[in-house]
N, C-alpha and C. Protein backbone atom coordinates (compact mmCIF):
# COMPACT_ATOMS: atom_id res chain seq x y z
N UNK A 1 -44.40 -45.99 19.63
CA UNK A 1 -44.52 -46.57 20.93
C UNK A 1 -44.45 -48.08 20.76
N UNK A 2 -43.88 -48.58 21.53
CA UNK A 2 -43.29 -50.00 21.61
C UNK A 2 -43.93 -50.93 22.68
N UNK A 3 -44.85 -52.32 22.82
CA UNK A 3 -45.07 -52.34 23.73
C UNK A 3 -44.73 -53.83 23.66
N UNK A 4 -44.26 -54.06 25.07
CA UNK A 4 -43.42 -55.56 25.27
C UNK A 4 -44.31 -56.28 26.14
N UNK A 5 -44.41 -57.83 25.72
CA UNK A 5 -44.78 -58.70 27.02
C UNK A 5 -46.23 -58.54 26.94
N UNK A 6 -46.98 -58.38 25.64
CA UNK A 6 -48.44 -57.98 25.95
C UNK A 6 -48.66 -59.50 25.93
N UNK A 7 -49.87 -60.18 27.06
CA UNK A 7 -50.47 -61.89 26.68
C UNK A 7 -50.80 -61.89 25.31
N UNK A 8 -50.78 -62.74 25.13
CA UNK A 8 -51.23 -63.31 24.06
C UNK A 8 -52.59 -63.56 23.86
N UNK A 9 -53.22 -63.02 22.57
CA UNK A 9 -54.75 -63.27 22.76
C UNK A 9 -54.93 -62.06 21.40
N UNK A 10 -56.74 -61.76 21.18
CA UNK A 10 -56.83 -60.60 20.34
C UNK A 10 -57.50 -59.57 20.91
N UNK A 11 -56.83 -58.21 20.04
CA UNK A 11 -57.11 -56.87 20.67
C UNK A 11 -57.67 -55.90 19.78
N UNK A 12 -58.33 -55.04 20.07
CA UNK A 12 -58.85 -53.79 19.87
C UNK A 12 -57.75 -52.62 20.45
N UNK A 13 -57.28 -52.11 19.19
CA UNK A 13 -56.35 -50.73 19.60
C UNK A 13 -57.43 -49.56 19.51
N UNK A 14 -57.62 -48.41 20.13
CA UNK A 14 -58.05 -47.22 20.05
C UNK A 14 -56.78 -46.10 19.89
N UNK A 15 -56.69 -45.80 18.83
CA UNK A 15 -55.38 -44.34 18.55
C UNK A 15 -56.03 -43.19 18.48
N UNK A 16 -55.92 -42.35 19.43
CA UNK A 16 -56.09 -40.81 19.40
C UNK A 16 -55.40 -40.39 18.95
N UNK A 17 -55.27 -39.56 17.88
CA UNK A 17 -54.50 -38.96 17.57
C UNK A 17 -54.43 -37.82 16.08
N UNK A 18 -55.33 -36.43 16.79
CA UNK A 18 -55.50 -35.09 16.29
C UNK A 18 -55.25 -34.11 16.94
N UNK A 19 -54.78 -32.99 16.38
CA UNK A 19 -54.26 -32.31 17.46
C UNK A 19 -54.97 -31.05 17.50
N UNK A 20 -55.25 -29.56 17.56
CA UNK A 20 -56.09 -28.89 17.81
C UNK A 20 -55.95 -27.92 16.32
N UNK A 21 -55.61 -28.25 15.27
CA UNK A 21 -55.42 -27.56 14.22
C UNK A 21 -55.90 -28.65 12.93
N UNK A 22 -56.61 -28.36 11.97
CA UNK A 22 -57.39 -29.35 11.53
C UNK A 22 -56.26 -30.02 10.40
N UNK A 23 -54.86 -29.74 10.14
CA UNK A 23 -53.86 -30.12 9.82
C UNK A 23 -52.87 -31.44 10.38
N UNK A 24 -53.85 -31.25 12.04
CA UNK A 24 -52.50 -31.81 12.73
C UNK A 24 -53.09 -33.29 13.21
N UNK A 25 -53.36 -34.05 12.00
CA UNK A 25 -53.83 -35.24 11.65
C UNK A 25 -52.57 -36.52 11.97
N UNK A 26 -52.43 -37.24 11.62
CA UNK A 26 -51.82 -38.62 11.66
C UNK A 26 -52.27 -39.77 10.92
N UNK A 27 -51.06 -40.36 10.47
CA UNK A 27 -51.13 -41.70 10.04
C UNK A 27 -50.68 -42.68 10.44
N UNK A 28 -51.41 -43.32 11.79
CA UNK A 28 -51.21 -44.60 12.19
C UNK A 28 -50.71 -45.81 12.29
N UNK A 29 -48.94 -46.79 11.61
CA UNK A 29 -49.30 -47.66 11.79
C UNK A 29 -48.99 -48.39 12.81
N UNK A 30 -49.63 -49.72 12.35
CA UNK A 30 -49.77 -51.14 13.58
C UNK A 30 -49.01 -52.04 13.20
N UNK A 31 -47.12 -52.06 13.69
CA UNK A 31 -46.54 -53.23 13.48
C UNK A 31 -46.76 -54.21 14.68
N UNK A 32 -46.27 -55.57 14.36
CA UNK A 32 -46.79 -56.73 14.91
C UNK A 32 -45.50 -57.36 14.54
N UNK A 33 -44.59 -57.76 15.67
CA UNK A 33 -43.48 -58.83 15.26
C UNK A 33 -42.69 -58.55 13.85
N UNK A 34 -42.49 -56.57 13.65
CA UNK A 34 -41.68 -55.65 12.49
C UNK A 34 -42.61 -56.86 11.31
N UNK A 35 -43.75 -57.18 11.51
CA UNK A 35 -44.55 -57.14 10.13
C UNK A 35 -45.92 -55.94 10.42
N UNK A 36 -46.23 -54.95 9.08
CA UNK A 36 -46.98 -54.12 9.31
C UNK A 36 -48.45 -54.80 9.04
N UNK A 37 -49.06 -54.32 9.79
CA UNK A 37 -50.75 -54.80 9.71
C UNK A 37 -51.36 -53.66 8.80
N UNK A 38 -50.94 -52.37 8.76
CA UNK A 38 -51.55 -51.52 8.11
C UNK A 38 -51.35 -49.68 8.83
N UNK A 39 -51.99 -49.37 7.73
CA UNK A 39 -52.10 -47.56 8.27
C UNK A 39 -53.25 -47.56 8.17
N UNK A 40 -53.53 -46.12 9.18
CA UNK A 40 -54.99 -45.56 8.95
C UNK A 40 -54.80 -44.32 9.42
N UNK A 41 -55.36 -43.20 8.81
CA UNK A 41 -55.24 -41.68 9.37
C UNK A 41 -56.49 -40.72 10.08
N UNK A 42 -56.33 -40.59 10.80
CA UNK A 42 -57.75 -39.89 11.46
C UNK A 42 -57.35 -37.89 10.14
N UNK A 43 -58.72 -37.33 10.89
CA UNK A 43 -59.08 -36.54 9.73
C UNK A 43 -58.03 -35.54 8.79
N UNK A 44 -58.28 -34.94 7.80
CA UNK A 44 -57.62 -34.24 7.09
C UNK A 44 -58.09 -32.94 6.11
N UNK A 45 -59.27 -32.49 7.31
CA UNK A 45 -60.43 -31.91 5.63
C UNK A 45 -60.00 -30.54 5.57
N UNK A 46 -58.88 -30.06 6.13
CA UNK A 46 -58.76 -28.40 6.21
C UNK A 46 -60.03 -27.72 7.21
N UNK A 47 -60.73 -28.19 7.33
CA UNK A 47 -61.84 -27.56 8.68
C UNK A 47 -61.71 -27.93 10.17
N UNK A 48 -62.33 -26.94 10.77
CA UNK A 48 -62.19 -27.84 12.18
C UNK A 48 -63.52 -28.22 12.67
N UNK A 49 -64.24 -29.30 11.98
CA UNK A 49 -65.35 -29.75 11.88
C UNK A 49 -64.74 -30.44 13.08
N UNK A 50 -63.66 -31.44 13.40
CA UNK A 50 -63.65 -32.39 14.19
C UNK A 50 -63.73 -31.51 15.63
N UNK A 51 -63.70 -30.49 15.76
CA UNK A 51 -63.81 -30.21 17.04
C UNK A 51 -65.43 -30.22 17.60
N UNK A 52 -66.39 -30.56 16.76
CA UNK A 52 -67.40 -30.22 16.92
C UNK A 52 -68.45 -31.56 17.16
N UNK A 53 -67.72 -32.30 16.47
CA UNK A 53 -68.26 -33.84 16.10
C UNK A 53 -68.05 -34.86 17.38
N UNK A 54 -68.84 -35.22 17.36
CA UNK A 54 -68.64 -36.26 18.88
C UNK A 54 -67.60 -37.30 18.26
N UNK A 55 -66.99 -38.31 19.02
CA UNK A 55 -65.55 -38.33 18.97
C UNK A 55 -65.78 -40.06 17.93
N UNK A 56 -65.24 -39.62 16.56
CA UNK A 56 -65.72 -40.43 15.58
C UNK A 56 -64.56 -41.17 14.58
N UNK A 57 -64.25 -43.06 14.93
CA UNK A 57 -63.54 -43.32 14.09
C UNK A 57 -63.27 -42.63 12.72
N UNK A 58 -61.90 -42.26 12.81
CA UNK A 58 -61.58 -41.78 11.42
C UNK A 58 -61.86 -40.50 11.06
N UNK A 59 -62.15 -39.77 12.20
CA UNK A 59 -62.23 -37.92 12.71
C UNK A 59 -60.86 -37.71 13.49
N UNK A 60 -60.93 -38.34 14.84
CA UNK A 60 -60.22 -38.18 15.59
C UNK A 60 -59.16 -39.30 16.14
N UNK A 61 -59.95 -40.65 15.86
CA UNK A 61 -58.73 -41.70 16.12
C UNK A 61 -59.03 -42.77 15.13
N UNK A 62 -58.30 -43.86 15.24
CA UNK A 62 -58.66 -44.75 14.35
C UNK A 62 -58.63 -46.26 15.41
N UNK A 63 -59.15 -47.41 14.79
CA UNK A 63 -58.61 -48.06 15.51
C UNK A 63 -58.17 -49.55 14.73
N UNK A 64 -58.05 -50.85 15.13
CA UNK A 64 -57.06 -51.48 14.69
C UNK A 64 -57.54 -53.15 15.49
N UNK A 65 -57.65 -53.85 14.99
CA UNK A 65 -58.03 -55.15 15.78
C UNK A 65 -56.80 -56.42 14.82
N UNK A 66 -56.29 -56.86 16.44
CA UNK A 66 -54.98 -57.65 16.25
C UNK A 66 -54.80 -58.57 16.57
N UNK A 67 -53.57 -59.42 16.65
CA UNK A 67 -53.73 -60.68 17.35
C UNK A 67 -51.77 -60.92 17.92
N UNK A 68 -51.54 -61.00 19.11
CA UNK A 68 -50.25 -60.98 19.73
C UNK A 68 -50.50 -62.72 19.99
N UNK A 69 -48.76 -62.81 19.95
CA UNK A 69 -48.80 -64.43 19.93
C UNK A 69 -47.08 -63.77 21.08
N UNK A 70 -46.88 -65.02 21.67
CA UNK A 70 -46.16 -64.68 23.12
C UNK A 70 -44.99 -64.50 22.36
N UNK A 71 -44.21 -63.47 22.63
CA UNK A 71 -42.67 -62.84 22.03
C UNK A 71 -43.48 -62.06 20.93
N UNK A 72 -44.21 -61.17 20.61
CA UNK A 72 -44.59 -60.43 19.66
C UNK A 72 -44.43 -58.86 20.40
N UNK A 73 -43.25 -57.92 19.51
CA UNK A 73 -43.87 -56.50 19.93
C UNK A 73 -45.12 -56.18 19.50
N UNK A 74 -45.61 -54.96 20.16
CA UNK A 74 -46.38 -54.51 19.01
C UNK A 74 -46.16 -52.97 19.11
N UNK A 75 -46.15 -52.37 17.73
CA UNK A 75 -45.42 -50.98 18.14
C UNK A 75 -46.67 -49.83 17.10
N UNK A 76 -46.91 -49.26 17.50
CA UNK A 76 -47.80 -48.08 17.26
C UNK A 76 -46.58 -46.68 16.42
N UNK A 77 -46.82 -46.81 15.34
CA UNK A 77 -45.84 -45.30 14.95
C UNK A 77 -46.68 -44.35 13.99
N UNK A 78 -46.86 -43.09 14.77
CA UNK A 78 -47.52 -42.09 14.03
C UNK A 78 -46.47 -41.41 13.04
N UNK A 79 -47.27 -41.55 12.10
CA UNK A 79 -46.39 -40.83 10.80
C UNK A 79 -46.98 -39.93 10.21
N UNK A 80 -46.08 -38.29 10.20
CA UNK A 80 -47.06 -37.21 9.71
C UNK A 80 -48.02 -37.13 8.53
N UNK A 81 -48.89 -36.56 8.18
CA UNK A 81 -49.64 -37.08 7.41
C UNK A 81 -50.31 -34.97 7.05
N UNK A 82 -49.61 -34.59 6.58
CA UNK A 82 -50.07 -32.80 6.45
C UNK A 82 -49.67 -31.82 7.29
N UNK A 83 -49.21 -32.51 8.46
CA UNK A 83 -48.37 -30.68 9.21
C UNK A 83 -46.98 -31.92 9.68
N UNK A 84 -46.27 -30.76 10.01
CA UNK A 84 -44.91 -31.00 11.14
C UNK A 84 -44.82 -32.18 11.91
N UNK A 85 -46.03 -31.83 12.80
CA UNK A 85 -46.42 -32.87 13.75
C UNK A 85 -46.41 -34.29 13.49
N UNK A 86 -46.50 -34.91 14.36
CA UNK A 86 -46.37 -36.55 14.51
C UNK A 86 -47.42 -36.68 15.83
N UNK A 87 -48.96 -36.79 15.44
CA UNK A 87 -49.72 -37.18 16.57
C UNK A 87 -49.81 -38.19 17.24
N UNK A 88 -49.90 -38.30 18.55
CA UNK A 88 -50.47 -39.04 19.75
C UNK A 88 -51.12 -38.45 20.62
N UNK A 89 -52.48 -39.00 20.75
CA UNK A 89 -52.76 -38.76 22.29
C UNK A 89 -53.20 -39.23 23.54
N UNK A 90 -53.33 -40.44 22.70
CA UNK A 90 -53.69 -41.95 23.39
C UNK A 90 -53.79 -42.78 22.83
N UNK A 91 -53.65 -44.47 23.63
CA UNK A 91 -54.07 -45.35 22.91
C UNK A 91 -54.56 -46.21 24.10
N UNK A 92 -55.66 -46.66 23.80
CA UNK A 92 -56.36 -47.45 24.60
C UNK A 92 -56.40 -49.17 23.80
N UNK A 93 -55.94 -50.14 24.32
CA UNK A 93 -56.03 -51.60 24.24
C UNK A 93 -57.22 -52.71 24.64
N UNK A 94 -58.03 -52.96 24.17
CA UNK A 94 -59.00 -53.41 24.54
C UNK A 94 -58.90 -55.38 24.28
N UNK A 95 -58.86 -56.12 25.27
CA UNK A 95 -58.99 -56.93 25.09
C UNK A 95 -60.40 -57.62 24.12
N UNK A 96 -60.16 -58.85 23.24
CA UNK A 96 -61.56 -59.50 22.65
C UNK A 96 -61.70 -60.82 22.95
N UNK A 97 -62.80 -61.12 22.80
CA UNK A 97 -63.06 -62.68 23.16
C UNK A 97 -63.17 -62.77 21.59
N UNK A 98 -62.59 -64.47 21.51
CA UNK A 98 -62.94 -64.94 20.46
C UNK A 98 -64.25 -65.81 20.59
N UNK A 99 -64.23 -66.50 19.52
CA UNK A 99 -65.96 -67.34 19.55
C UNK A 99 -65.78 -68.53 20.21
N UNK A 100 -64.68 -68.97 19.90
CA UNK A 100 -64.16 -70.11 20.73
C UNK A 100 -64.36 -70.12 21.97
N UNK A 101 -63.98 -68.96 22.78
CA UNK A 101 -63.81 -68.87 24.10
C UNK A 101 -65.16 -68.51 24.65
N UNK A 102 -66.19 -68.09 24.33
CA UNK A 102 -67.04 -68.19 24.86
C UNK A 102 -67.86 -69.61 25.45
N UNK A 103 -68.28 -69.51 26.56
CA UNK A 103 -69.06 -70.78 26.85
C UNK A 103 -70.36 -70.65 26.89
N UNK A 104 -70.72 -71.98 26.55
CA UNK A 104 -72.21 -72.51 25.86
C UNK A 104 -73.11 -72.57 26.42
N UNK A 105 -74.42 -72.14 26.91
CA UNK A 105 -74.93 -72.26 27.79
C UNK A 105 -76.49 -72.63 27.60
């Protein structure tokens, strides 16, 4: 997934992405302007513990904290990681304040 025109500033990614078979895992990554920031894979244990577990970085999603500068894609690509599949099932973007930007009071 490709996303264009995001402001500029830093973010918190949330990646869902397991699917209902404890195989059907993913490996995450986070390019930034076709430079990679990294991978990360939510679970892989052969059980389906994750269906049971309240919903836990690195069970079921992973997430990713970034920084877009104006003309930057940023592209999300799940890469299989133990079955067929290629998971997604969301991704949620969370804007951050930096320290800077807070005011003093």
């Amino acid at each position: 997934m490709t996303i264009l025109d995001l402001e500029p500033g830093r973010y918190r990614a949330f990646v869902y992405a397991h699917g209902d078979a404890p195989d059907q895992n993913a490996n995450i990554e986070l390019r930034i302007a076709d430079e990679s920031i990294g991978k990360k894979a939510t679970a892989n244990d052969g059980t389906h513990g994750y269906r049971s577990r309240p919903m836990t970085e690195g069970i079921q999603y992973v997430t990713f904290d970034f920084d877009v500068w104006r003309g930057n894609d940023v592209k999300f690509i799940s890469h299989r990681d133990g079955s067929s599949y290629s998971m997604f099932n969301a991704i949620q973007i969370v804007p951050l304040r930096r320290e800077t930007d807070r005011s003093v009071r």
